[in-house]
PDB file of N, CA and C in Angstrom:
ATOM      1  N   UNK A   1       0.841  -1.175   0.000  1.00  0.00           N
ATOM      2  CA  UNK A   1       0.000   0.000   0.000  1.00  0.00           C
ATOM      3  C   UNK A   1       0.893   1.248   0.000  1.00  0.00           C
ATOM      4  N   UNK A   2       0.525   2.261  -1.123  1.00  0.00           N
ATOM      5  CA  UNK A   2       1.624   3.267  -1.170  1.00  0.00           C
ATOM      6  C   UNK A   2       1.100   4.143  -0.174  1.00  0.00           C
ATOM      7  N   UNK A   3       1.687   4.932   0.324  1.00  0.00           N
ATOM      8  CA  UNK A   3       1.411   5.976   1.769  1.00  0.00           C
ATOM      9  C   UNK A   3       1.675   7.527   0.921  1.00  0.00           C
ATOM     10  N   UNK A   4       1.016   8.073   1.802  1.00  0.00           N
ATOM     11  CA  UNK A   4       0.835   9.610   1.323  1.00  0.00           C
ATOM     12  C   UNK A   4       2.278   9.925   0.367  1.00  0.00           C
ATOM     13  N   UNK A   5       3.433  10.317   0.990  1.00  0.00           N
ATOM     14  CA  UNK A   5       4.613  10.594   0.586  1.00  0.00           C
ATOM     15  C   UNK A   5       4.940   9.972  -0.423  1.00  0.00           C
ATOM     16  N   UNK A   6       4.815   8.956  -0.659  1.00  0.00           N
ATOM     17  CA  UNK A   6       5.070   8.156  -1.899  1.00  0.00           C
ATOM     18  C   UNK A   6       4.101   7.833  -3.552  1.00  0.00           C
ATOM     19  N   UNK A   7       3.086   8.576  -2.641  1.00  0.00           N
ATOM     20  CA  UNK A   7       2.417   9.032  -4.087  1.00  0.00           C
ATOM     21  C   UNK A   7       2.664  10.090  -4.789  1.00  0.00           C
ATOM     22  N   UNK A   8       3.078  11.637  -3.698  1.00  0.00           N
ATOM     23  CA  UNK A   8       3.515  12.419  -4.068  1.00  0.00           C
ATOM     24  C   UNK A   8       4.775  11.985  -4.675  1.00  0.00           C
ATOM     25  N   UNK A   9       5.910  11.726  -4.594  1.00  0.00           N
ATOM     26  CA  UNK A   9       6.934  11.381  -4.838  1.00  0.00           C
ATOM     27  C   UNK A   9       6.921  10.736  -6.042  1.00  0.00           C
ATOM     28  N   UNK A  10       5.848   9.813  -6.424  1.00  0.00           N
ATOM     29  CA  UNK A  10       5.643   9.231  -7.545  1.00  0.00           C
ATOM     30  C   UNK A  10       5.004   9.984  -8.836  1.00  0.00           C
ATOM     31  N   UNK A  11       4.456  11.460  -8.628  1.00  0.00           N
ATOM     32  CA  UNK A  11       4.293  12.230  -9.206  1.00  0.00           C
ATOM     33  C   UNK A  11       2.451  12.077  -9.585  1.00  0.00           C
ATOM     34  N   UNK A  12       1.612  11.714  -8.404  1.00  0.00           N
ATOM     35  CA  UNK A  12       0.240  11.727  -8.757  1.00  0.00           C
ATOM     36  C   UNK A  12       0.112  13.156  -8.527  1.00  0.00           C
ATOM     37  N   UNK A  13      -1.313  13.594  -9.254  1.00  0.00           N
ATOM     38  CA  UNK A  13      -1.966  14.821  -9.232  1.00  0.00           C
ATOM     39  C   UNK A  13      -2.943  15.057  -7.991  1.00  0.00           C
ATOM     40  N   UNK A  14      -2.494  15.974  -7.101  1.00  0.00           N
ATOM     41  CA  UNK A  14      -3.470  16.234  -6.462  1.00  0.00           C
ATOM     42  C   UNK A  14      -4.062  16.931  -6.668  1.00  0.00           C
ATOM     43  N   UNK A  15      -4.776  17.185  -7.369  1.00  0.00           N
ATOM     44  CA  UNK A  15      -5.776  18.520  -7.694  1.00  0.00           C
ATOM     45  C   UNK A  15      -6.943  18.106  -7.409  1.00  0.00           C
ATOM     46  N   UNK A  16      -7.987  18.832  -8.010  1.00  0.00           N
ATOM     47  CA  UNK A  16      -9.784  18.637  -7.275  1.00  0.00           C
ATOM     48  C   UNK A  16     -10.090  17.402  -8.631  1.00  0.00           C
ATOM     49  N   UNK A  17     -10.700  16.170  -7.993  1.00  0.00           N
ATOM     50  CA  UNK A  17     -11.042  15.368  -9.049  1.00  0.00           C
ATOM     51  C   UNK A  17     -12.337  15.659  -9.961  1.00  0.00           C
ATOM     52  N   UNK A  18     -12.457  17.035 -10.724  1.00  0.00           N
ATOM     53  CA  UNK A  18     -13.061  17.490 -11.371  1.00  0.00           C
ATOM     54  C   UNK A  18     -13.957  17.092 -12.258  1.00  0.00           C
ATOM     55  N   UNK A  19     -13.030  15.715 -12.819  1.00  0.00           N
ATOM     56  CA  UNK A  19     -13.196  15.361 -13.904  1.00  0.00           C
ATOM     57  C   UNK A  19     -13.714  13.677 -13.901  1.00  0.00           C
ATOM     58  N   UNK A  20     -13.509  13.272 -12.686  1.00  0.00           N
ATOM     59  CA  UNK A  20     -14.457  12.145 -12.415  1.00  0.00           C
ATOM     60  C   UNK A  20     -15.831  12.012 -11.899  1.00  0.00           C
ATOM     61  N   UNK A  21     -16.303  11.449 -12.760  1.00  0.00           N
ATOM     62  CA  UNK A  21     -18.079  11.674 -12.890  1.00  0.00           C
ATOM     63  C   UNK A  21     -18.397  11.331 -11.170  1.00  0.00           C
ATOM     64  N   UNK A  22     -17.994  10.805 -10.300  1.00  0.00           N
ATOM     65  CA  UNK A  22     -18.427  10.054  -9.024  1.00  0.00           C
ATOM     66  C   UNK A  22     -17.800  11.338  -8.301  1.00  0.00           C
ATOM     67  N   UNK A  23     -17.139  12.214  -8.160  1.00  0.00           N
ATOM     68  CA  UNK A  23     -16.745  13.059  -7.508  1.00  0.00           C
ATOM     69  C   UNK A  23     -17.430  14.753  -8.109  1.00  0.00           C
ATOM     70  N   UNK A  24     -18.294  14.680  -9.068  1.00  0.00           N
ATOM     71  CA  UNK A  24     -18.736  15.976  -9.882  1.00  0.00           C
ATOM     72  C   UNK A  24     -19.387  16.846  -8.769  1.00  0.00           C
ATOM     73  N   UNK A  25     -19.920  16.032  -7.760  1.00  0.00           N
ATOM     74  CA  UNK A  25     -21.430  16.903  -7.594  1.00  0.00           C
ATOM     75  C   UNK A  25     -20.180  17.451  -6.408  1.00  0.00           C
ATOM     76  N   UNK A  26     -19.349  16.672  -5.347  1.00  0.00           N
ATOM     77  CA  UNK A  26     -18.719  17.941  -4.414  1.00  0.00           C
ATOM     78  C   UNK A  26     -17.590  18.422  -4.544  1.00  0.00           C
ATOM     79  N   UNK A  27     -17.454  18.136  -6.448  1.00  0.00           N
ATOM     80  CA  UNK A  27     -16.273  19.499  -7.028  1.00  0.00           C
ATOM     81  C   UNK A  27     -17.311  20.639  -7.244  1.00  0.00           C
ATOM     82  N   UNK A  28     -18.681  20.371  -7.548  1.00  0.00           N
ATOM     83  CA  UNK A  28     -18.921  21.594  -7.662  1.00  0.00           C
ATOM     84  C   UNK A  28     -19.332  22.488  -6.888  1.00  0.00           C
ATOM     85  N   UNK A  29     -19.788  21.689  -5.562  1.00  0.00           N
ATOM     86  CA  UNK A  29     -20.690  22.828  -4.605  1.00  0.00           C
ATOM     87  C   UNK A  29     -19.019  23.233  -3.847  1.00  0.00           C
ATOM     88  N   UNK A  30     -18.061  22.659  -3.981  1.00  0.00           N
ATOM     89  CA  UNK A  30     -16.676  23.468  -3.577  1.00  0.00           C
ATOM     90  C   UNK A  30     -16.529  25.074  -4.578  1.00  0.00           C
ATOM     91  N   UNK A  31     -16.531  24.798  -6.007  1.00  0.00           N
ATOM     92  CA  UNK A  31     -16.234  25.254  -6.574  1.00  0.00           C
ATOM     93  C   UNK A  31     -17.081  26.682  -6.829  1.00  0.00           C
ATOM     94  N   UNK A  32     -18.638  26.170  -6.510  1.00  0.00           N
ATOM     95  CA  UNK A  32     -19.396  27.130  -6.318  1.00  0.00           C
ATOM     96  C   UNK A  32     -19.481  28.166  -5.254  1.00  0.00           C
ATOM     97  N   UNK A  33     -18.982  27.745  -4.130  1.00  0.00           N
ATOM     98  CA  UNK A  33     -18.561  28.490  -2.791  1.00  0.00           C
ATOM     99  C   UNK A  33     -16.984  29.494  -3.218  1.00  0.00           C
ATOM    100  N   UNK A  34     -16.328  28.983  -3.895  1.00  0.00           N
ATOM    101  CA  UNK A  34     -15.172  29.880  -4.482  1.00  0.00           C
ATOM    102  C   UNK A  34     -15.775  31.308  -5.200  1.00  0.00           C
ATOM    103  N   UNK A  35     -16.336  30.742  -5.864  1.00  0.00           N
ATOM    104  CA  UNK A  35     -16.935  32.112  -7.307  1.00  0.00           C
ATOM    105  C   UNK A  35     -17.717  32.443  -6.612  1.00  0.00           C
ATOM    106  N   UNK A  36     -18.919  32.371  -5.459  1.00  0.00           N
ATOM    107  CA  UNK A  36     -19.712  32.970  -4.676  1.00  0.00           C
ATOM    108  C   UNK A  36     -19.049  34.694  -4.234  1.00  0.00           C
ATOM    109  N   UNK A  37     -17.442  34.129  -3.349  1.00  0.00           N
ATOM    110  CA  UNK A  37     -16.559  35.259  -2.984  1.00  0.00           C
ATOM    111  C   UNK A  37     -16.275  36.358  -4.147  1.00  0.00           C
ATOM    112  N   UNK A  38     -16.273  35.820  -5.095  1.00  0.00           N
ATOM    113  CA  UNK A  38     -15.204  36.531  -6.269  1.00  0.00           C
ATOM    114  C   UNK A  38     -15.926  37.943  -6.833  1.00  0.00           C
ATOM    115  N   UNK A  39     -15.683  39.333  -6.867  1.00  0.00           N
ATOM    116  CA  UNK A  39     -16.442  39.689  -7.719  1.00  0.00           C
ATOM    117  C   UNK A  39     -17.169  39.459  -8.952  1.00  0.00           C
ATOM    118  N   UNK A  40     -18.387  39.745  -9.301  1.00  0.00           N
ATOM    119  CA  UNK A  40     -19.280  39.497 -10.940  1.00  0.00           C
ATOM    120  C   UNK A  40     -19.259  37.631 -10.444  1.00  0.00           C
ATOM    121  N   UNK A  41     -19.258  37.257  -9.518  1.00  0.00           N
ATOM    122  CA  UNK A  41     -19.687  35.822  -8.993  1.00  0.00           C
ATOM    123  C   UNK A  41     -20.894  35.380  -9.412  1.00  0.00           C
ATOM    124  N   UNK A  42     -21.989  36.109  -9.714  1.00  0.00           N
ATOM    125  CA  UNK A  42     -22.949  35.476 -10.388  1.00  0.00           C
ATOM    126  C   UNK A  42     -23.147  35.090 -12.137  1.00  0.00           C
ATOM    127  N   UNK A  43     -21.879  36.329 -12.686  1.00  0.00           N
ATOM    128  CA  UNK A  43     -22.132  35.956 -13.685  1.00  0.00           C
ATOM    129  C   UNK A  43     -20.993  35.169 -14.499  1.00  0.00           C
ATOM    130  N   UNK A  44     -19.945  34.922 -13.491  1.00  0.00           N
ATOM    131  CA  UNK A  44     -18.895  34.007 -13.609  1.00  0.00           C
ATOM    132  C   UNK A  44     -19.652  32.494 -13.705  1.00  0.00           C
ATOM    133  N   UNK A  45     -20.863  32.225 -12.891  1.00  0.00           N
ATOM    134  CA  UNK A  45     -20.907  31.054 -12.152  1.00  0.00           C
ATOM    135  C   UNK A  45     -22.211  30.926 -13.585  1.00  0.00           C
ATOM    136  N   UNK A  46     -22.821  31.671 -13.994  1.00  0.00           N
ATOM    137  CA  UNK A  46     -23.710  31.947 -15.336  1.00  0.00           C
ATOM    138  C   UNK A  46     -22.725  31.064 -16.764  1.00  0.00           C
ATOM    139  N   UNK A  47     -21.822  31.379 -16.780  1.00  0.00           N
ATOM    140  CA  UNK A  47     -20.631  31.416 -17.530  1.00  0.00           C
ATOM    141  C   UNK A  47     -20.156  29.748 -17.393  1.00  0.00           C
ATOM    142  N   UNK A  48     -20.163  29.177 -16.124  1.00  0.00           N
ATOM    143  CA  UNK A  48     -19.813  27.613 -16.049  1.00  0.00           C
ATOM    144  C   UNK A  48     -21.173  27.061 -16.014  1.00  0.00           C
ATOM    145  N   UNK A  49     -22.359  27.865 -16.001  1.00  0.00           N
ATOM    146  CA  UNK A  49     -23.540  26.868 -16.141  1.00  0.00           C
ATOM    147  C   UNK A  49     -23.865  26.593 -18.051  1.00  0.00           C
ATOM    148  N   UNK A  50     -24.171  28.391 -18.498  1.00  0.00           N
ATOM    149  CA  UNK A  50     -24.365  28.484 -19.870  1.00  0.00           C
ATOM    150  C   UNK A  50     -23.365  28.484 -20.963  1.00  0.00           C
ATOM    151  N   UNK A  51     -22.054  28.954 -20.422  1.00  0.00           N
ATOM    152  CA  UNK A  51     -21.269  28.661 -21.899  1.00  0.00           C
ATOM    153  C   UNK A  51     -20.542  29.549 -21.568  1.00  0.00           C
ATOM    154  N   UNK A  52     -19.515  30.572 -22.292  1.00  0.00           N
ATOM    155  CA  UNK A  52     -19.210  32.055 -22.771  1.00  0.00           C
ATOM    156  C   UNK A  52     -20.341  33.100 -23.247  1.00  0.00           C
ATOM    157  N   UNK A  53     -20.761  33.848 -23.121  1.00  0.00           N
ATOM    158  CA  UNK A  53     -21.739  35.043 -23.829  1.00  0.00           C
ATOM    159  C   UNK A  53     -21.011  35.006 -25.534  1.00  0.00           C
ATOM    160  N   UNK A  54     -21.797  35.262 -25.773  1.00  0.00           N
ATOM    161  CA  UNK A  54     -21.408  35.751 -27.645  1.00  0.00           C
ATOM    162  C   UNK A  54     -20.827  37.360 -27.712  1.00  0.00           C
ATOM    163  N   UNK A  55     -20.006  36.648 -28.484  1.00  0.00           N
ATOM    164  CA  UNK A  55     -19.257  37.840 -28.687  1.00  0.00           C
ATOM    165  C   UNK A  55     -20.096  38.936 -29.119  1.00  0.00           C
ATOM    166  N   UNK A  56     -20.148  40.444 -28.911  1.00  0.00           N
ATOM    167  CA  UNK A  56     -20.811  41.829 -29.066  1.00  0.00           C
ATOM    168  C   UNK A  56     -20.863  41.767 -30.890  1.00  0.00           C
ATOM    169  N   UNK A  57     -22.165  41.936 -31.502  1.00  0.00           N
ATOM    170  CA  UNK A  57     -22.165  42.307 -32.640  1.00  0.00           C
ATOM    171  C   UNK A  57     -22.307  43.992 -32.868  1.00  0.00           C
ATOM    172  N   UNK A  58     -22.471  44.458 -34.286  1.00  0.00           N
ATOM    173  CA  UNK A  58     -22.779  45.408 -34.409  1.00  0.00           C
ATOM    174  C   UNK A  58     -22.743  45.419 -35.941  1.00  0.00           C
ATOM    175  N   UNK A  59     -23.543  46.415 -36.727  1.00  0.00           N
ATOM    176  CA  UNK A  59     -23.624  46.576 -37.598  1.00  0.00           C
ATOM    177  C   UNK A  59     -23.738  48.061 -37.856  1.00  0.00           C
ATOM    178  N   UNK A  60     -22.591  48.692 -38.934  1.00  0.00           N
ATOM    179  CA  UNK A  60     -22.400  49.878 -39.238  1.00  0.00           C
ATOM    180  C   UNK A  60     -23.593  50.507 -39.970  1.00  0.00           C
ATOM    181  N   UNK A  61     -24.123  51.698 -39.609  1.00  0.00           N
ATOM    182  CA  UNK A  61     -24.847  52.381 -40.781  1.00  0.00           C
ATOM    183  C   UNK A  61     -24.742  52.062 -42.022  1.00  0.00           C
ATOM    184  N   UNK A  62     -25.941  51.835 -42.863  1.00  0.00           N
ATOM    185  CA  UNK A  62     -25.497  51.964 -43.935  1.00  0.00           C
ATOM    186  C   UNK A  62     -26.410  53.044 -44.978  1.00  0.00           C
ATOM    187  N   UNK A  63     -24.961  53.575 -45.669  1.00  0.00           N
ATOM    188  CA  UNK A  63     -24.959  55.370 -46.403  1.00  0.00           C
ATOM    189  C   UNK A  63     -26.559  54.982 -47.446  1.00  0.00           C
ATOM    190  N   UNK A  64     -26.946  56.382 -47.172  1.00  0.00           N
ATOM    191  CA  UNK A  64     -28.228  56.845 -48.129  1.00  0.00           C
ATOM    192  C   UNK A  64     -28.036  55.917 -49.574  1.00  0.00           C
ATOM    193  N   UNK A  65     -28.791  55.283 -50.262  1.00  0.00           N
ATOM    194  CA  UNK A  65     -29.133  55.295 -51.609  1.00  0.00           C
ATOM    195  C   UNK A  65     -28.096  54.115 -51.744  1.00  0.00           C
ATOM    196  N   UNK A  66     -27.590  53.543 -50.980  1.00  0.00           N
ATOM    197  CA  UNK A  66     -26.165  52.547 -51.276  1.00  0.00           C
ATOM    198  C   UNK A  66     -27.080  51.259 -51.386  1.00  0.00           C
ATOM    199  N   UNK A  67     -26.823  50.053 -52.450  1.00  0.00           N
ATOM    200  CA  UNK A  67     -27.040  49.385 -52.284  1.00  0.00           C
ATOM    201  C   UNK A  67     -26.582  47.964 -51.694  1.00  0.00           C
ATOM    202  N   UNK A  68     -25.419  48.169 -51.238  1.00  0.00           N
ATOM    203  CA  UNK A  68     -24.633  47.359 -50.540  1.00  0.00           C
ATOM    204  C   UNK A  68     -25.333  46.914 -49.139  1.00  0.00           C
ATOM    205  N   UNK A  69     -25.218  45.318 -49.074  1.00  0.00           N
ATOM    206  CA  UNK A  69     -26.082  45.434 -47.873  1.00  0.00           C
ATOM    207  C   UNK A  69     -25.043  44.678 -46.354  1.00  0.00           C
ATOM    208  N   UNK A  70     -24.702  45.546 -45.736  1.00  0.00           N
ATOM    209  CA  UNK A  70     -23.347  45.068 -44.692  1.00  0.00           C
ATOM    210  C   UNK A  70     -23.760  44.237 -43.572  1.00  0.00           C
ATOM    211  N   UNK A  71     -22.656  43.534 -43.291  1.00  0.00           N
ATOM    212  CA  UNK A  71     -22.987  42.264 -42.838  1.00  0.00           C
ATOM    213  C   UNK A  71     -22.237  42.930 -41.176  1.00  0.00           C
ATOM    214  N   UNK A  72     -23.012  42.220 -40.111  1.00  0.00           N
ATOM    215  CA  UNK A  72     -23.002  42.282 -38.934  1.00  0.00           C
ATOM    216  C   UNK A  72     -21.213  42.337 -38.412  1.00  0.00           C
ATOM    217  N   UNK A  73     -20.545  42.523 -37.624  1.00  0.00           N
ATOM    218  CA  UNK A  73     -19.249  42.621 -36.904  1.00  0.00           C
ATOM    219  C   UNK A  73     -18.561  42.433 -36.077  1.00  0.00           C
ATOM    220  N   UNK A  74     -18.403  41.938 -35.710  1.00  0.00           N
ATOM    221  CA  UNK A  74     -17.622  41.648 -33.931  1.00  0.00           C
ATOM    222  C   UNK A  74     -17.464  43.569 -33.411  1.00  0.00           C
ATOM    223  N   UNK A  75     -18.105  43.579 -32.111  1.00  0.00           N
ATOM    224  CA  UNK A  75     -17.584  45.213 -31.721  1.00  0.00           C
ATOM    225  C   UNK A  75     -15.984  44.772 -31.699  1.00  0.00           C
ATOM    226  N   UNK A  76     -15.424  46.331 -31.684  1.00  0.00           N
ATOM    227  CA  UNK A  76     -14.207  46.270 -30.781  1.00  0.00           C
ATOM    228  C   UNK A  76     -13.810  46.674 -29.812  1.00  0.00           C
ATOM    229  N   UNK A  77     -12.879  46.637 -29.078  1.00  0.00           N
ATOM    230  CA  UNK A  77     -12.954  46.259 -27.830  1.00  0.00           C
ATOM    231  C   UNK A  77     -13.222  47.688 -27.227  1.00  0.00           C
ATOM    232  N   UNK A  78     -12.758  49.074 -28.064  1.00  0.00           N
ATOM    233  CA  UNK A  78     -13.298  50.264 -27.606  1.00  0.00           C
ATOM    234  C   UNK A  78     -14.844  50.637 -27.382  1.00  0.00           C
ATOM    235  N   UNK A  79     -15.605  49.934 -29.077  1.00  0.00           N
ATOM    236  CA  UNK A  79     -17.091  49.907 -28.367  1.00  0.00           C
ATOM    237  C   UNK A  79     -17.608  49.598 -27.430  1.00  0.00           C
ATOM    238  N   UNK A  80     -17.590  48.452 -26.981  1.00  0.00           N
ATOM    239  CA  UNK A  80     -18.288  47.719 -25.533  1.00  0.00           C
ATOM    240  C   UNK A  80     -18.484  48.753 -24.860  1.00  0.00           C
ATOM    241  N   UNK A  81     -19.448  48.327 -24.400  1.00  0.00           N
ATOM    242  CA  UNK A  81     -20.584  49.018 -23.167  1.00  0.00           C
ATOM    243  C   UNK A  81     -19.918  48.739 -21.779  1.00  0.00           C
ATOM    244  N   UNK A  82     -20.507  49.280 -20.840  1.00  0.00           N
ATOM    245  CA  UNK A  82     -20.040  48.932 -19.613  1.00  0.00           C
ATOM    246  C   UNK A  82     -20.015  47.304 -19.075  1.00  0.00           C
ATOM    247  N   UNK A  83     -21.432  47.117 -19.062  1.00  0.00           N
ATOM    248  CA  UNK A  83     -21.657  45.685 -19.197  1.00  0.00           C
ATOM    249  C   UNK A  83     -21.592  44.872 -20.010  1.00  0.00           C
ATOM    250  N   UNK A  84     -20.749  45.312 -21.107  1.00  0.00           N
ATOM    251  CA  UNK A  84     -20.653  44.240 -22.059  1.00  0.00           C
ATOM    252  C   UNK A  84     -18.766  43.710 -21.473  1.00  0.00           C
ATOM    253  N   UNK A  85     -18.309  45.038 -20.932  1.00  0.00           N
ATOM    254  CA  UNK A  85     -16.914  44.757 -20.240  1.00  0.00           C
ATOM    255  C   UNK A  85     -16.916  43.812 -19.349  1.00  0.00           C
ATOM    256  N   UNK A  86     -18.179  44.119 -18.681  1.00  0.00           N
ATOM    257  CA  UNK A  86     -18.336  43.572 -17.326  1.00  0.00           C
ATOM    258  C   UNK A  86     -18.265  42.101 -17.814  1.00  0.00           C
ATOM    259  N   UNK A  87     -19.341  41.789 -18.372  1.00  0.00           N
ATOM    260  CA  UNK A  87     -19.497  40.358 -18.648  1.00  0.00           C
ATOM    261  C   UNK A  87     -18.436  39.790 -19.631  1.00  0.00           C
ATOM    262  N   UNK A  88     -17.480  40.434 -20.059  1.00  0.00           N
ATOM    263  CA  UNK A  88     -16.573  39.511 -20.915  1.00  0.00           C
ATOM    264  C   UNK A  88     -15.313  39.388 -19.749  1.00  0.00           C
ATOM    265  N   UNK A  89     -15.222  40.207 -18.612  1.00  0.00           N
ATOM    266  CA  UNK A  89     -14.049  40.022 -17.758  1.00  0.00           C
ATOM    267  C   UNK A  89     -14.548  39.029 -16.771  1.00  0.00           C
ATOM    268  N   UNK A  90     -16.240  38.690 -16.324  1.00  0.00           N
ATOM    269  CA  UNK A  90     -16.183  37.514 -15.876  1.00  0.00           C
ATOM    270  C   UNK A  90     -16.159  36.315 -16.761  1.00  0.00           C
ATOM    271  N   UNK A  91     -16.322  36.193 -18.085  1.00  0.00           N
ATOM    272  CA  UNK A  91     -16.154  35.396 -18.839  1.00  0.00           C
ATOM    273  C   UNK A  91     -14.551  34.753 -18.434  1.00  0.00           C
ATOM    274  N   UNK A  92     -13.655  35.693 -18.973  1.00  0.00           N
ATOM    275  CA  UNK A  92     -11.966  35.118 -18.392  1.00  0.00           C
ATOM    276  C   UNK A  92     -11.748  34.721 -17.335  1.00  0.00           C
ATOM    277  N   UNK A  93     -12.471  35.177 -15.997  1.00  0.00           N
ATOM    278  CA  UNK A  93     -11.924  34.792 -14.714  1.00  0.00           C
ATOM    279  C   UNK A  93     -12.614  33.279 -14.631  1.00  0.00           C
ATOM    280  N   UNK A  94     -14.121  33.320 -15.381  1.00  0.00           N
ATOM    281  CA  UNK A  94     -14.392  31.841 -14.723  1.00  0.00           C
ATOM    282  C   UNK A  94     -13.658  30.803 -15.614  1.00  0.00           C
ATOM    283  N   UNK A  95     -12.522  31.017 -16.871  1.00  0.00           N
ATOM    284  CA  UNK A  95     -12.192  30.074 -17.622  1.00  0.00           C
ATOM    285  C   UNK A  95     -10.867  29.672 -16.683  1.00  0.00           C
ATOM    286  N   UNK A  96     -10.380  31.236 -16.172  1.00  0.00           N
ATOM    287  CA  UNK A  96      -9.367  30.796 -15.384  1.00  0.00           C
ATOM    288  C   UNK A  96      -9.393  30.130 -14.022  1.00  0.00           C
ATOM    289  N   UNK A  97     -10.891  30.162 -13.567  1.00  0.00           N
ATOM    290  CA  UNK A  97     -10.779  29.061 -12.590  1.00  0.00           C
ATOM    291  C   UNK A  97     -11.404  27.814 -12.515  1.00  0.00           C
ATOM    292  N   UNK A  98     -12.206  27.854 -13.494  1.00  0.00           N
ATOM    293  CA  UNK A  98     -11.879  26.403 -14.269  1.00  0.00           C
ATOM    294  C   UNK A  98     -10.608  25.377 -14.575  1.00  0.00           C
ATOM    295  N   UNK A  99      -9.405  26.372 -15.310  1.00  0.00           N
ATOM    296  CA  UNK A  99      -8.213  26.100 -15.239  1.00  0.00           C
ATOM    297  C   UNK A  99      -7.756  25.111 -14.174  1.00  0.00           C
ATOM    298  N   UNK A 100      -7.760  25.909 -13.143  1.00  0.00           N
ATOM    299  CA  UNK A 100      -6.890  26.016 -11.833  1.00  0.00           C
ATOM    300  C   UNK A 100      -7.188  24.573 -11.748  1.00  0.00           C
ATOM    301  N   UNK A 101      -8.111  23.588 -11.900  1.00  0.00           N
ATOM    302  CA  UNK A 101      -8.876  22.440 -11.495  1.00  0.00           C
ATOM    303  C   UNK A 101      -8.438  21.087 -12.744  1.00  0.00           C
ATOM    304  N   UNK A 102      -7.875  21.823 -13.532  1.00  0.00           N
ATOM    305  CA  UNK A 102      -6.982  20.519 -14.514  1.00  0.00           C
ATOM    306  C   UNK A 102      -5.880  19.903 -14.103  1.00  0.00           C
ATOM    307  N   UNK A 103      -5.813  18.983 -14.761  1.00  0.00           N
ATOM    308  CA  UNK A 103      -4.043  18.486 -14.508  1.00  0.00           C
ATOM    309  C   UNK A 103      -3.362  19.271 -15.306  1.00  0.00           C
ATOM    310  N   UNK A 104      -1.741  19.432 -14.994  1.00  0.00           N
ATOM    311  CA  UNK A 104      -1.253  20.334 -15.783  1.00  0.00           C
ATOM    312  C   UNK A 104      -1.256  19.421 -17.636  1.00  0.00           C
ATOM    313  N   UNK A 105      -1.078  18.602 -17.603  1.00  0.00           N
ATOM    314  CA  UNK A 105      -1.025  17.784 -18.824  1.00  0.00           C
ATOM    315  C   UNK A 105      -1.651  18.513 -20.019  1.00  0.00           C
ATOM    316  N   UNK A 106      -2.921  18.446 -19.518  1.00  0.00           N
ATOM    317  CA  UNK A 106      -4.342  19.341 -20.035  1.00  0.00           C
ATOM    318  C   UNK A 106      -4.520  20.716 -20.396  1.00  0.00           C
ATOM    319  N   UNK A 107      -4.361  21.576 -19.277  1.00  0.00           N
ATOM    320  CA  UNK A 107      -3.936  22.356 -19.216  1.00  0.00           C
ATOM    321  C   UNK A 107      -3.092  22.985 -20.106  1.00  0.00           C
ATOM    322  N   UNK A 108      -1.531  22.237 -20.446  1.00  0.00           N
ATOM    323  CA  UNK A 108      -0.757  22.826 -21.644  1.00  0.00           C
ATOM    324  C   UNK A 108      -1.402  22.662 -22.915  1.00  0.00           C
ATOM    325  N   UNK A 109      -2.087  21.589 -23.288  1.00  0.00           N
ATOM    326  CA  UNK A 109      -3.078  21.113 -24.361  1.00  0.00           C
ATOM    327  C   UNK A 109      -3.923  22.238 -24.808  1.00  0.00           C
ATOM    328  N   UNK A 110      -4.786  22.727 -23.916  1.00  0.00           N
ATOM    329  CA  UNK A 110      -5.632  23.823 -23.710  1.00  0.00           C
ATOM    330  C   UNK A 110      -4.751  25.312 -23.927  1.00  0.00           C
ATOM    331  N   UNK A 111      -3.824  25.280 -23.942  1.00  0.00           N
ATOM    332  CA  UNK A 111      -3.218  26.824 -23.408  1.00  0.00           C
ATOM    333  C   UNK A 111      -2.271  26.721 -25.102  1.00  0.00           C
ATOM    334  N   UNK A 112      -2.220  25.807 -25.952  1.00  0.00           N
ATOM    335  CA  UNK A 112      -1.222  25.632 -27.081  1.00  0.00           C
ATOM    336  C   UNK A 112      -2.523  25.577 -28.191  1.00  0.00           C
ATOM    337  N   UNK A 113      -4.031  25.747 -27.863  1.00  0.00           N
ATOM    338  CA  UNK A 113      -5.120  25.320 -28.705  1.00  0.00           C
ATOM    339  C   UNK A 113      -6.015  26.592 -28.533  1.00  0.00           C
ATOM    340  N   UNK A 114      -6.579  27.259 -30.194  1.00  0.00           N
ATOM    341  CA  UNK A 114      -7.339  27.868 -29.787  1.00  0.00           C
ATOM    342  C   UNK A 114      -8.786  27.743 -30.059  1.00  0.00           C
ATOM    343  N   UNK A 115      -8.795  26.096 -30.810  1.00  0.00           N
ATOM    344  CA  UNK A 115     -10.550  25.779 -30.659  1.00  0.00           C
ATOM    345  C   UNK A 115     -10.493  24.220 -30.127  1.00  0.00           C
ATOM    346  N   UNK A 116     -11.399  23.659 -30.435  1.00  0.00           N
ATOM    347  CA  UNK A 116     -11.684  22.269 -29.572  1.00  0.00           C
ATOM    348  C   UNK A 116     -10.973  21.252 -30.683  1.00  0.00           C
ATOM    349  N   UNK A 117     -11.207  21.612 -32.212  1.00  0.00           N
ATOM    350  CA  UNK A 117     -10.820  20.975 -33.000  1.00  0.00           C
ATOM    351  C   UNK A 117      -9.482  20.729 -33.327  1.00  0.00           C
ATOM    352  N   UNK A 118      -8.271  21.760 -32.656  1.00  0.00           N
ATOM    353  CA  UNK A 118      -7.318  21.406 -32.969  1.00  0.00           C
ATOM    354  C   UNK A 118      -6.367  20.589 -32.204  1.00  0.00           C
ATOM    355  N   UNK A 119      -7.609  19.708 -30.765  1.00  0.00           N
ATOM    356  CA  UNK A 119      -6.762  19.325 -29.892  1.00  0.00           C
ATOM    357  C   UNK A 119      -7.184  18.168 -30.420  1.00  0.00           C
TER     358      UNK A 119
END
């Protein structure tokens, strides 16, 4: 039987077992008590229930008599609204504490990838 020290030593992960279905439900009411503290905590915790928010559209005027018909835009980052700031800076914090809860393995996987498809 290996003993505490020797698992460490052997290089297991102690991190929160996040990712095993039999341990989900009290990674999350841990995890939920974290983001509770955090500022924009509700809409961080919005963010690990529903997804990311969509990115801000916008669509430019378009000039008198033109028949061109312009297609919608990503804002940039000067447009955004107050709350559109708001909610894209809890967007990052809850990815980053999501993070915190991987193995590092993963983690580098995730941090070298910038959609799902290229992992």
């Amino acid at each position: 039987m290996a003993t505490n020290e020797e698992t460490s030593a052997a290089g297991f992960d102690t991190r929160p077992p996040m990712l095993v279905e039999s341990d989900y439900n009290s990674w999350k009411i841990r995890i939920h008590m974290y983001i509770r503290g955090k500022p924009h905590g509700k809409l961080i915790w919005k963010y690990i229930q529903d997804g990311p928010s969509p990115h801000p559209m916008i669509t430019d005027p378009q000039p008198e008599g033109s028949t061109v018909v312009l297609m919608p835009r990503k804002k940039l980052d000067s447009e955004f609204s107050d709350e559109e700031n708001t909610r894209e800076m809890a967007d990052t914090q809850a990815e980053i504490i999501l993070n915190q809860g991987l193995p590092r393995h993963i983690l580098n996987i995730l941090n070298q990838t910038r959609t799902a498809k290229e992992i």
